[in-house]
PDB file of N, CA and C in Angstrom:
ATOM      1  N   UNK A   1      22.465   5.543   6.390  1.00  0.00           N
ATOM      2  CA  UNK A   1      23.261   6.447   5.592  1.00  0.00           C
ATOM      3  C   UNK A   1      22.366   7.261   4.645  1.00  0.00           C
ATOM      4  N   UNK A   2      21.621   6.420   3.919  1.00  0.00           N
ATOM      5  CA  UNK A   2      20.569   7.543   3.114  1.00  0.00           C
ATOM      6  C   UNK A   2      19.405   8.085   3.749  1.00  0.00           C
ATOM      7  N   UNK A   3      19.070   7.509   5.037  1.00  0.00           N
ATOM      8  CA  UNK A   3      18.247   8.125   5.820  1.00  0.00           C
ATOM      9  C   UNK A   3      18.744   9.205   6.353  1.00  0.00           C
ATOM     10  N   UNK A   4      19.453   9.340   6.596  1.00  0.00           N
ATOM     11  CA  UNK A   4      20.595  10.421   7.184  1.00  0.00           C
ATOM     12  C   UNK A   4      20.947  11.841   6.350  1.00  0.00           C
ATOM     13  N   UNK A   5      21.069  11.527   5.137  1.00  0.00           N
ATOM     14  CA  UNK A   5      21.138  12.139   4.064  1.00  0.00           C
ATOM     15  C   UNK A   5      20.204  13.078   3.548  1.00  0.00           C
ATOM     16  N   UNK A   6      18.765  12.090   3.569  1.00  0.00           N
ATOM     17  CA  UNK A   6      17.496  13.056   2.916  1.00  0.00           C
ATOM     18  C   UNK A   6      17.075  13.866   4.711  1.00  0.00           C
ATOM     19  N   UNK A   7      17.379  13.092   5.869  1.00  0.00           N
ATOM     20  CA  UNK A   7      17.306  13.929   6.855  1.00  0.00           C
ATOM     21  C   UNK A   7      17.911  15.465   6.807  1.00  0.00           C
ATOM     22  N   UNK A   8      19.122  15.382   6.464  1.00  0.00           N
ATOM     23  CA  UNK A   8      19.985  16.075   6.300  1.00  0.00           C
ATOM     24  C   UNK A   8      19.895  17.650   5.188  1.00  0.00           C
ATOM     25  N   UNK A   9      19.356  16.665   4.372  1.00  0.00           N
ATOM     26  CA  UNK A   9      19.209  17.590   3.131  1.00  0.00           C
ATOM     27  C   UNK A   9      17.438  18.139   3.215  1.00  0.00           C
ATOM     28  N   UNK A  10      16.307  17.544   3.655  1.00  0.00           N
ATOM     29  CA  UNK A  10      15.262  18.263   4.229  1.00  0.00           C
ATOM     30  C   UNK A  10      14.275  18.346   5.003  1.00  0.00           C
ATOM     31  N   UNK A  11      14.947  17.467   6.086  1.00  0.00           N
ATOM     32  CA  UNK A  11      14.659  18.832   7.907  1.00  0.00           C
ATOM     33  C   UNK A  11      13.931  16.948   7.989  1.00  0.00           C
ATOM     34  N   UNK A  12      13.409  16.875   8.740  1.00  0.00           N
ATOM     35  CA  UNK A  12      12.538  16.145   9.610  1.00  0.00           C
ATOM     36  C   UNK A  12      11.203  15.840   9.720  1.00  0.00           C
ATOM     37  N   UNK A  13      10.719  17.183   8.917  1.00  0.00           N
ATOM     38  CA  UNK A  13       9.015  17.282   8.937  1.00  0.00           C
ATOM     39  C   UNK A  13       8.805  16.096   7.669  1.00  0.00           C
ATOM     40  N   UNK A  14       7.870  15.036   8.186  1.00  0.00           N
ATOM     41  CA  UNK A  14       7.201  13.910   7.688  1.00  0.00           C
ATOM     42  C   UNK A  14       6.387  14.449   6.417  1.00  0.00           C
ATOM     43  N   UNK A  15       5.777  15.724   6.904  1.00  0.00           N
ATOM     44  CA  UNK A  15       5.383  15.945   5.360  1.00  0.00           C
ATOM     45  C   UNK A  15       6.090  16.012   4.434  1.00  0.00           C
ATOM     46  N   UNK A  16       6.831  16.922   4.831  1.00  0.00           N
ATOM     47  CA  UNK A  16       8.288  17.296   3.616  1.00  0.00           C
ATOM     48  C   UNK A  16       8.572  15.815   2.541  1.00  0.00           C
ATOM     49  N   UNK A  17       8.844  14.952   3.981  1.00  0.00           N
ATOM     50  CA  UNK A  17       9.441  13.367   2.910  1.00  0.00           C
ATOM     51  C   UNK A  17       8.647  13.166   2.726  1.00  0.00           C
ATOM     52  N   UNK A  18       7.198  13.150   2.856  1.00  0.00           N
ATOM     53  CA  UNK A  18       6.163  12.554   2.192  1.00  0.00           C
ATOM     54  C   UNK A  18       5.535  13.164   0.623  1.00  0.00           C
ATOM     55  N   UNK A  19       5.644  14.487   0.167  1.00  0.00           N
ATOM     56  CA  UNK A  19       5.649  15.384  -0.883  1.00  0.00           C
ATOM     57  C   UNK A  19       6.754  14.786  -1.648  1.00  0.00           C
ATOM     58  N   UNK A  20       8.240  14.778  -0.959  1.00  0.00           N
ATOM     59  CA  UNK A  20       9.169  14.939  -1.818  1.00  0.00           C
ATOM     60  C   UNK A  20       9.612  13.471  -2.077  1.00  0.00           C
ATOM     61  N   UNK A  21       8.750  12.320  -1.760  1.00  0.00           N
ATOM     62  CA  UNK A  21       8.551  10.733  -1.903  1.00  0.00           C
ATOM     63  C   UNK A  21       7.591  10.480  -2.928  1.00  0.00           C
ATOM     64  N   UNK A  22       6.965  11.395  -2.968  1.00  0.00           N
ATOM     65  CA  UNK A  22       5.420  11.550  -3.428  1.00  0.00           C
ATOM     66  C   UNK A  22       6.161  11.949  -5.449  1.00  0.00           C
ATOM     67  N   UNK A  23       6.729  12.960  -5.145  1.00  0.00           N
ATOM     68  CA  UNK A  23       7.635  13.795  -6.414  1.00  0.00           C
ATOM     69  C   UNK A  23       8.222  12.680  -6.951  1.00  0.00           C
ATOM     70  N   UNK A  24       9.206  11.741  -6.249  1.00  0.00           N
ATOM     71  CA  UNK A  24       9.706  11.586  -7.090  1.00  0.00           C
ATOM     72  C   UNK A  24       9.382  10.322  -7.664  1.00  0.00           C
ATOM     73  N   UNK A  25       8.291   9.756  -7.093  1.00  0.00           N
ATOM     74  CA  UNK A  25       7.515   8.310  -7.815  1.00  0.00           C
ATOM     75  C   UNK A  25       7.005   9.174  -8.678  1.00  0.00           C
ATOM     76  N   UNK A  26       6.282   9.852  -8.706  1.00  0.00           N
ATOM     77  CA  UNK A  26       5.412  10.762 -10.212  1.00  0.00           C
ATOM     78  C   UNK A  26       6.758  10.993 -11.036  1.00  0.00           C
ATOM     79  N   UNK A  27       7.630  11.612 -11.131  1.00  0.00           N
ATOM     80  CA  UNK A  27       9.038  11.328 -11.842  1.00  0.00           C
ATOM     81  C   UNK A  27       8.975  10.396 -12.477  1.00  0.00           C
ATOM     82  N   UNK A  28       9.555   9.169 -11.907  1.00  0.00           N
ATOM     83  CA  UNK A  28       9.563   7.970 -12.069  1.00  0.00           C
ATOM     84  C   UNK A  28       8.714   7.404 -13.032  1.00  0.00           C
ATOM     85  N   UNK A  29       7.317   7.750 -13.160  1.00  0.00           N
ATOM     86  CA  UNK A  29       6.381   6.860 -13.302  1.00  0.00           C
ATOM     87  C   UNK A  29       6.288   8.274 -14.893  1.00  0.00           C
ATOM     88  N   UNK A  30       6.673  10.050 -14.406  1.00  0.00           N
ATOM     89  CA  UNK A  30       6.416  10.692 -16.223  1.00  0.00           C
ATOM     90  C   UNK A  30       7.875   9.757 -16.916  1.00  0.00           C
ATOM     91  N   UNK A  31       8.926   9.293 -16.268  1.00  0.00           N
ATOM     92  CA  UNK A  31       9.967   9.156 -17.156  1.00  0.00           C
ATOM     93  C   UNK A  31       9.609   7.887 -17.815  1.00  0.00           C
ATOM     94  N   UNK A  32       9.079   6.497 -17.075  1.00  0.00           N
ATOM     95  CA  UNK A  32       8.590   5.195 -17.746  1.00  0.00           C
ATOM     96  C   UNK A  32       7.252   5.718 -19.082  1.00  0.00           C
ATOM     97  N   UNK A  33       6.443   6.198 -18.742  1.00  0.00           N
ATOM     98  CA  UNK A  33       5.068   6.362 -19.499  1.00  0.00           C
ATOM     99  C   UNK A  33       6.041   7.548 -20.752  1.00  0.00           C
ATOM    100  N   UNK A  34       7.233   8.188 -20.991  1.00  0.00           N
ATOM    101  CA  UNK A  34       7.319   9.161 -21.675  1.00  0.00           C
ATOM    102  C   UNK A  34       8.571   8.193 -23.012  1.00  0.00           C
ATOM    103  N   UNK A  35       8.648   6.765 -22.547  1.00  0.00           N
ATOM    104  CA  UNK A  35       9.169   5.893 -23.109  1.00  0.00           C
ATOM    105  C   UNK A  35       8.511   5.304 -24.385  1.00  0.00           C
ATOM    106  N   UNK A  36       7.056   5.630 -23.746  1.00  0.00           N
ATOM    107  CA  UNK A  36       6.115   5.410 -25.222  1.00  0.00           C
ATOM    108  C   UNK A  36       6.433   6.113 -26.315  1.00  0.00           C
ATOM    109  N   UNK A  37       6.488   7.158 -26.193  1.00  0.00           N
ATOM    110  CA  UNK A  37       6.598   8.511 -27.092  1.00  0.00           C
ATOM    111  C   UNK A  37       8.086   8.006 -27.850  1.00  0.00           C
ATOM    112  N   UNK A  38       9.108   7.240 -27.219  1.00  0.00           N
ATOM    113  CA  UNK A  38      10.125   7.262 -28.453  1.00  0.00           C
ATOM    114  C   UNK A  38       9.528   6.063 -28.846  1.00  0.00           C
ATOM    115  N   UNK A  39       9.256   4.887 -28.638  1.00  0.00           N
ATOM    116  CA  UNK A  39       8.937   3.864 -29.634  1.00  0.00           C
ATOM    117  C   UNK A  39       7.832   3.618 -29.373  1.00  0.00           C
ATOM    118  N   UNK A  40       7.083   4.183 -30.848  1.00  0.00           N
ATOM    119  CA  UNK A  40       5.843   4.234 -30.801  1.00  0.00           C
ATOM    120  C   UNK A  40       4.861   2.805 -31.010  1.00  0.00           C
ATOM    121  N   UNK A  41       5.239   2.015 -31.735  1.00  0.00           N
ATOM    122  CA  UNK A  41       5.014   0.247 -31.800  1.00  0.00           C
ATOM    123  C   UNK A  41       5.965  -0.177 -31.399  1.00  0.00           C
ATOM    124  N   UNK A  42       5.644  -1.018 -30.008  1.00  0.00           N
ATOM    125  CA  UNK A  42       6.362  -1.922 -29.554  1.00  0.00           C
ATOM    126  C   UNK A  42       6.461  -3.304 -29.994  1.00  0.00           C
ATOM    127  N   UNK A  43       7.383  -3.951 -29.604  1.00  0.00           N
ATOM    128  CA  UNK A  43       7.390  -5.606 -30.020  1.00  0.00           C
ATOM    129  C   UNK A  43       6.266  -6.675 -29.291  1.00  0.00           C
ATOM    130  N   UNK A  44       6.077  -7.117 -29.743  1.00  0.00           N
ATOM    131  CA  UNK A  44       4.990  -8.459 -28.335  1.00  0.00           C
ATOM    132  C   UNK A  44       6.186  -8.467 -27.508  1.00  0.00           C
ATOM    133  N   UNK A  45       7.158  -9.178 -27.300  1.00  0.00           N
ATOM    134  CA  UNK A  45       8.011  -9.528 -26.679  1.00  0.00           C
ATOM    135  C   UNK A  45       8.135  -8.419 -25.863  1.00  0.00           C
ATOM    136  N   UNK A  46       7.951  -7.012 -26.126  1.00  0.00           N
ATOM    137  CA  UNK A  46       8.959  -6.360 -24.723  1.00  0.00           C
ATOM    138  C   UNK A  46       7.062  -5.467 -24.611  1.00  0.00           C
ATOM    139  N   UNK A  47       6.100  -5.939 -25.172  1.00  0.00           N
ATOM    140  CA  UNK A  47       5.052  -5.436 -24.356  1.00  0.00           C
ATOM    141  C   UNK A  47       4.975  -6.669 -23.160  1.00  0.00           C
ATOM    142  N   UNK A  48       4.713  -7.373 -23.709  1.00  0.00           N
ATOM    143  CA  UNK A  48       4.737  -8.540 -22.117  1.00  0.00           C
ATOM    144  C   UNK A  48       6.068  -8.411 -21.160  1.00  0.00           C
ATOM    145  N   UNK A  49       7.210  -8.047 -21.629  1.00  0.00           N
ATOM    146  CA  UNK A  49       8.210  -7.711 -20.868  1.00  0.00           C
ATOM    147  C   UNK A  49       7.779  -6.516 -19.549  1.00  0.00           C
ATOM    148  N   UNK A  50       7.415  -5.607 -20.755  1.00  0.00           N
ATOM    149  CA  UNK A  50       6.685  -4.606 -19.522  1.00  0.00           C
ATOM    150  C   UNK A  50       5.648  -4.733 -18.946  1.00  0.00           C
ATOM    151  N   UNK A  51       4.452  -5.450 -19.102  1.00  0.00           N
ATOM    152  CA  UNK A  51       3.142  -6.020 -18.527  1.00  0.00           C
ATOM    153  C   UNK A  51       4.112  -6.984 -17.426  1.00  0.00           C
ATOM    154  N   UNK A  52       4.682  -7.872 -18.051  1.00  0.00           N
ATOM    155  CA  UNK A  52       5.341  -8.695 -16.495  1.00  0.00           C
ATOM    156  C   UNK A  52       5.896  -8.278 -15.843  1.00  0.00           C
ATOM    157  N   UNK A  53       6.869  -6.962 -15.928  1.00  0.00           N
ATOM    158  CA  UNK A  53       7.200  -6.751 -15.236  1.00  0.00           C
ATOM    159  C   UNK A  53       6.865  -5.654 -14.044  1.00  0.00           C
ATOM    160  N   UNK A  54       5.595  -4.754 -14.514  1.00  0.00           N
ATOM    161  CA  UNK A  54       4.445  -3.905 -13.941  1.00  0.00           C
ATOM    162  C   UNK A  54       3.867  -4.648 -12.874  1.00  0.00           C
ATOM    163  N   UNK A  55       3.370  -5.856 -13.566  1.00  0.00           N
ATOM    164  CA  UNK A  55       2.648  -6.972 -12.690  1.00  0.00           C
ATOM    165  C   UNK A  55       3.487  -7.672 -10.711  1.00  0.00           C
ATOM    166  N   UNK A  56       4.655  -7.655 -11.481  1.00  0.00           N
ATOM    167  CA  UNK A  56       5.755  -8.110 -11.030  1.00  0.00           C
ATOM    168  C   UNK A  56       6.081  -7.127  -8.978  1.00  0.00           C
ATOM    169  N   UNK A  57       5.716  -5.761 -10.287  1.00  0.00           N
ATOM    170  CA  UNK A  57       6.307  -4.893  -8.694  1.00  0.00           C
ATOM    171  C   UNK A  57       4.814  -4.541  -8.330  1.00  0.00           C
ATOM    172  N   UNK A  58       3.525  -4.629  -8.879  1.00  0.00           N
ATOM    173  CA  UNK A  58       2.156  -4.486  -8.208  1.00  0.00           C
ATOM    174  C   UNK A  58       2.366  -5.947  -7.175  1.00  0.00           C
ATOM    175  N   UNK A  59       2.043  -6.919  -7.197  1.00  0.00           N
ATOM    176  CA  UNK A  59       2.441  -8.227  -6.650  1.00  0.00           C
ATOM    177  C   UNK A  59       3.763  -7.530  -5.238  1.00  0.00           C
ATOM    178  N   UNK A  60       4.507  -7.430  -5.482  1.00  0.00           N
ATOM    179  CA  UNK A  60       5.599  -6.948  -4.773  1.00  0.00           C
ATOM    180  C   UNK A  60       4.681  -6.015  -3.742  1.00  0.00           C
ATOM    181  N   UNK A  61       4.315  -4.928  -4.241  1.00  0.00           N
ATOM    182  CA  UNK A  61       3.790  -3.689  -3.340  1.00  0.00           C
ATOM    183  C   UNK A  61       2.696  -4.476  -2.532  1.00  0.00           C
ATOM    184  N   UNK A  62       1.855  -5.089  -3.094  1.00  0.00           N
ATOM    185  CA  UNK A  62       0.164  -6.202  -2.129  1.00  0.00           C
ATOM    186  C   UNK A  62       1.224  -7.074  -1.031  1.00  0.00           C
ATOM    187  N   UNK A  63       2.489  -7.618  -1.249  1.00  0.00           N
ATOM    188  CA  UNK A  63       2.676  -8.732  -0.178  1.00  0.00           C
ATOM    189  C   UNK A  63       3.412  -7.309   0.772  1.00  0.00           C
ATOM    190  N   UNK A  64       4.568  -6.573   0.467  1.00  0.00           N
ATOM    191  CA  UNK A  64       4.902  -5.916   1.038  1.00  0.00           C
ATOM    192  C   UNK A  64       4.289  -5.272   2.153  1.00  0.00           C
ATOM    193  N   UNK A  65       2.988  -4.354   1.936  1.00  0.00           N
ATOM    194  CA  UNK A  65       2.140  -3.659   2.492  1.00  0.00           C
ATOM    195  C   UNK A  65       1.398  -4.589   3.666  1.00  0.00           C
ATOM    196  N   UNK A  66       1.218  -5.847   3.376  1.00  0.00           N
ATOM    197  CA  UNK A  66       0.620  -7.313   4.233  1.00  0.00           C
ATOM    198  C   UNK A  66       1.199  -7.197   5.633  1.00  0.00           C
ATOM    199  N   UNK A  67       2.982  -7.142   5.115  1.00  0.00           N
ATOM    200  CA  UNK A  67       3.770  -7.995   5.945  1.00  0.00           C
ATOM    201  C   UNK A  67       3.781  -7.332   6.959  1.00  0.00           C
ATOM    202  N   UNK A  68       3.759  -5.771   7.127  1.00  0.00           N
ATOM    203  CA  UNK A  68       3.653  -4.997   8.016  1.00  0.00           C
ATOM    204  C   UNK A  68       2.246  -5.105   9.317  1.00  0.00           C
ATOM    205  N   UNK A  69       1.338  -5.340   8.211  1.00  0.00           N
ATOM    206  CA  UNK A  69       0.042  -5.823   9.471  1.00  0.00           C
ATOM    207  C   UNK A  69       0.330  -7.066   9.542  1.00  0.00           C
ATOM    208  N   UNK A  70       1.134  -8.004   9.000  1.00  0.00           N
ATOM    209  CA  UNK A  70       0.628  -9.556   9.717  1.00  0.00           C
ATOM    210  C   UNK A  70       1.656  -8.993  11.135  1.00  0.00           C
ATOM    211  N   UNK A  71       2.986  -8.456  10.818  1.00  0.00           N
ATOM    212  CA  UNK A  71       3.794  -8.841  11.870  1.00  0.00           C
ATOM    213  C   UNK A  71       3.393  -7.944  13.552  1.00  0.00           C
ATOM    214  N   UNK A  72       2.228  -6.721  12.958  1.00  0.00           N
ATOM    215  CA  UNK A  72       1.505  -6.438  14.320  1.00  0.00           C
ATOM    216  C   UNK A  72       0.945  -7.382  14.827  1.00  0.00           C
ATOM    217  N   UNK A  73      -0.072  -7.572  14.032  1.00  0.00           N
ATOM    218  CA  UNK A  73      -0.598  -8.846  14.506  1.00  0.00           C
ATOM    219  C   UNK A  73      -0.553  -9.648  14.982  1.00  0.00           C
ATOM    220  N   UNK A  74       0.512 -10.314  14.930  1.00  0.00           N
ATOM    221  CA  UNK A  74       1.265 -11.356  15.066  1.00  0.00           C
ATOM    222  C   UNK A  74       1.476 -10.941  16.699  1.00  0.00           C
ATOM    223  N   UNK A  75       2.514  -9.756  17.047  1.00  0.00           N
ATOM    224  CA  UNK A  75       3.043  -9.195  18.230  1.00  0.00           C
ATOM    225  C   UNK A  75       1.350  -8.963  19.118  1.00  0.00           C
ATOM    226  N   UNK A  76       0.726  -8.390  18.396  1.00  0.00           N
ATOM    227  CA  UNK A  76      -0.268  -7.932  19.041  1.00  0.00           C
ATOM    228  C   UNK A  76      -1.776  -8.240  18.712  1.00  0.00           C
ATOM    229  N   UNK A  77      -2.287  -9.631  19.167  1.00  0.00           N
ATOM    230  CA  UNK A  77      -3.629 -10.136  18.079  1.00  0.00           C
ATOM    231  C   UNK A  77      -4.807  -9.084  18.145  1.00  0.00           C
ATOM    232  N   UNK A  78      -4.608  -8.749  19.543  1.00  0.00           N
ATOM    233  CA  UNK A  78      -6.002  -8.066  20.070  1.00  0.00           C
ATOM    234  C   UNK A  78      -6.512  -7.358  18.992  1.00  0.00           C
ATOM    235  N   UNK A  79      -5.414  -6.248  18.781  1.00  0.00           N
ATOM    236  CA  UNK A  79      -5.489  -4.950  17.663  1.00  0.00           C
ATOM    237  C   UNK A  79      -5.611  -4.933  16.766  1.00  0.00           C
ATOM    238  N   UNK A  80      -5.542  -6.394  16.036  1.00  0.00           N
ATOM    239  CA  UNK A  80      -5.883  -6.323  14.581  1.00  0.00           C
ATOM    240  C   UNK A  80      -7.256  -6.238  13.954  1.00  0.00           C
ATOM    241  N   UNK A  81      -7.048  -4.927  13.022  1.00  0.00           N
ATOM    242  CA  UNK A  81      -8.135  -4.701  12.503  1.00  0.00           C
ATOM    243  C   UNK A  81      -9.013  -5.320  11.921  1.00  0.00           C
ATOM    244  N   UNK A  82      -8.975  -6.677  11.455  1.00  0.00           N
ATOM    245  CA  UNK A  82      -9.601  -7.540  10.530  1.00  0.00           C
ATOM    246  C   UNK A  82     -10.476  -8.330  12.213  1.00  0.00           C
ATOM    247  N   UNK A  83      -9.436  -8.776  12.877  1.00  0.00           N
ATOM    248  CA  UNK A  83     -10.735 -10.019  14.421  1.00  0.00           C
ATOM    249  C   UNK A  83     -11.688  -8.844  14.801  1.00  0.00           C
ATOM    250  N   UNK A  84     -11.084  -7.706  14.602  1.00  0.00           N
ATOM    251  CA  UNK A  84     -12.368  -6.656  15.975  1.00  0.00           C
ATOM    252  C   UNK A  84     -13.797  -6.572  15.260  1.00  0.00           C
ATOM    253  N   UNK A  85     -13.746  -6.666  13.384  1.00  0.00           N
ATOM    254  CA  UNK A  85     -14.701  -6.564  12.844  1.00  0.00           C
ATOM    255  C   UNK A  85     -15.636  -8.181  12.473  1.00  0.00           C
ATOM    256  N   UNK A  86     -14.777  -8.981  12.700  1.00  0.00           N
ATOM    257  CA  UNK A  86     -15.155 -10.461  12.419  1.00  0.00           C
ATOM    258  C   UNK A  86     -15.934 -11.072  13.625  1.00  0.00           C
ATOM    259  N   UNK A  87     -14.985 -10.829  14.752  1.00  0.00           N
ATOM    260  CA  UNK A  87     -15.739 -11.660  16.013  1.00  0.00           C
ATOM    261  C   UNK A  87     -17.062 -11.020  16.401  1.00  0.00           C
ATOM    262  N   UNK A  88     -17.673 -11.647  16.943  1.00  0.00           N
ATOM    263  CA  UNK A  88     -19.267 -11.740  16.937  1.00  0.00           C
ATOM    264  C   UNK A  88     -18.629 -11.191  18.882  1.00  0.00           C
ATOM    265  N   UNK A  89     -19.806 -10.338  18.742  1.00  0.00           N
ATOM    266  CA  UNK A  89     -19.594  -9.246  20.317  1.00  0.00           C
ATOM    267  C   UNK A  89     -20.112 -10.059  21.460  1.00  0.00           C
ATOM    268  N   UNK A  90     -19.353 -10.710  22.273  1.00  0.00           N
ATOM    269  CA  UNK A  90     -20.194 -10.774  23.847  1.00  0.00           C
ATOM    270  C   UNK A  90     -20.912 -10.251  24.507  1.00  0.00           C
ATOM    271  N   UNK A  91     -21.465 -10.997  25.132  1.00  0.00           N
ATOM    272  CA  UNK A  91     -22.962 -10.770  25.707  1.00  0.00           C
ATOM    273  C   UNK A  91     -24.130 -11.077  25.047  1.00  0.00           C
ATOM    274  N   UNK A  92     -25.060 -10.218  24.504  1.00  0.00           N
ATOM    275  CA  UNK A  92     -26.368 -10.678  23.922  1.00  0.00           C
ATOM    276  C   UNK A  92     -26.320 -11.482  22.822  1.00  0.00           C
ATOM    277  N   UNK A  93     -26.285 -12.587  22.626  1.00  0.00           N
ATOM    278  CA  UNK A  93     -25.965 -13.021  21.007  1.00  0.00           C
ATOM    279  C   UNK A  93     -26.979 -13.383  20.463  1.00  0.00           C
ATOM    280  N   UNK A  94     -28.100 -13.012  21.116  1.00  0.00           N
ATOM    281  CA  UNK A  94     -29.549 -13.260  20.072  1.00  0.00           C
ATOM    282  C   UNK A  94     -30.302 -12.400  19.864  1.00  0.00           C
ATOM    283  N   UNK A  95     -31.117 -11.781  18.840  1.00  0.00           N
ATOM    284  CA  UNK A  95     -31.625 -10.710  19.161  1.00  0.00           C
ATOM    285  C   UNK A  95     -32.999 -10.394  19.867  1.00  0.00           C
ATOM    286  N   UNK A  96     -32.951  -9.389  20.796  1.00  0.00           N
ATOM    287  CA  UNK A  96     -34.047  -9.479  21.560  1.00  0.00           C
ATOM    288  C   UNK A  96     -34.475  -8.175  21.006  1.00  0.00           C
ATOM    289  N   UNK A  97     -36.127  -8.031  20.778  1.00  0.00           N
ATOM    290  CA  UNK A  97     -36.660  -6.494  20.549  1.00  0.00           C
ATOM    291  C   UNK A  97     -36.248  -5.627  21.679  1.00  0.00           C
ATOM    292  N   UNK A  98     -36.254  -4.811  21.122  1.00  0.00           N
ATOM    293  CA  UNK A  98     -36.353  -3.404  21.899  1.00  0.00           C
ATOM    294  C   UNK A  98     -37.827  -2.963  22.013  1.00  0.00           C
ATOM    295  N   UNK A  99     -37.729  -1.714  22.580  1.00  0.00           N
ATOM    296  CA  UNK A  99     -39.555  -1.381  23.138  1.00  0.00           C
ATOM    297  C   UNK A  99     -39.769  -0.741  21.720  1.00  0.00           C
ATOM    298  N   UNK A 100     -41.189  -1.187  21.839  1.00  0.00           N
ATOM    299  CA  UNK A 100     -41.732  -0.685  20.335  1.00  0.00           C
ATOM    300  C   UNK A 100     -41.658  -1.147  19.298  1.00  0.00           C
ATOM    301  N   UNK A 101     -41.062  -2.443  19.346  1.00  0.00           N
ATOM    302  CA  UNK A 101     -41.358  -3.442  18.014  1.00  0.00           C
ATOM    303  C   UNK A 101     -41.543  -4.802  18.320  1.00  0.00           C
ATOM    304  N   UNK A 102     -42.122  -5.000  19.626  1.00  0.00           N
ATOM    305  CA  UNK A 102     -42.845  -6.298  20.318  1.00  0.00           C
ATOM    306  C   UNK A 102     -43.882  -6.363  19.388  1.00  0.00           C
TER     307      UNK A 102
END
């Protein structure tokens, strides 16, 4: 339904939602930071309120972003980017010179 909606309202091109996804987290993020400006000393209590709760959705965004490569992974081991750079390459596994440094 809301996919449908921002479809609806502007077109299909991936950039488009990606600018206008882009807009409105910067929004988001002048309207939180412009909260300072009315109370200028905060309490301890609602600075750790907001530190925990910053913390809270950073934490959120690191597992989120995970779950998407574990569950390729998972479907598909070959492709995951982390074994192709880890496993040690078949065939030569010792090193032999090349010409010119015998």
């Amino acid at each position: 339904m809301v996919v449908d909606s921002v479809i609806g309202l502007f077109g299909s091109d991936p950039v488009v939602h990606g600018l206008g996804g882009g807009l409105v987290i910067a929004a988001l993020n002048l309207l939180g930071a412009s909260l300072l400006f009315v109370r200028q000393n905060p309490s301890e209590r609602a600075m750790n309120a907001a530190l925990g709760f910053a913390s809270g959705i950073m934490l959120a965004a690191g597992f989120t972003s995970r779950i998407v490569l574990s569950v390729e992974t998972a479907i598909e081991p070959r492709r995951a980017p982390i074994g192709r750079a880890t496993r040690a390459p078949r065939g030569r596994q010792r090193h032999e010179p090349t010409r010119g440094q015998e």
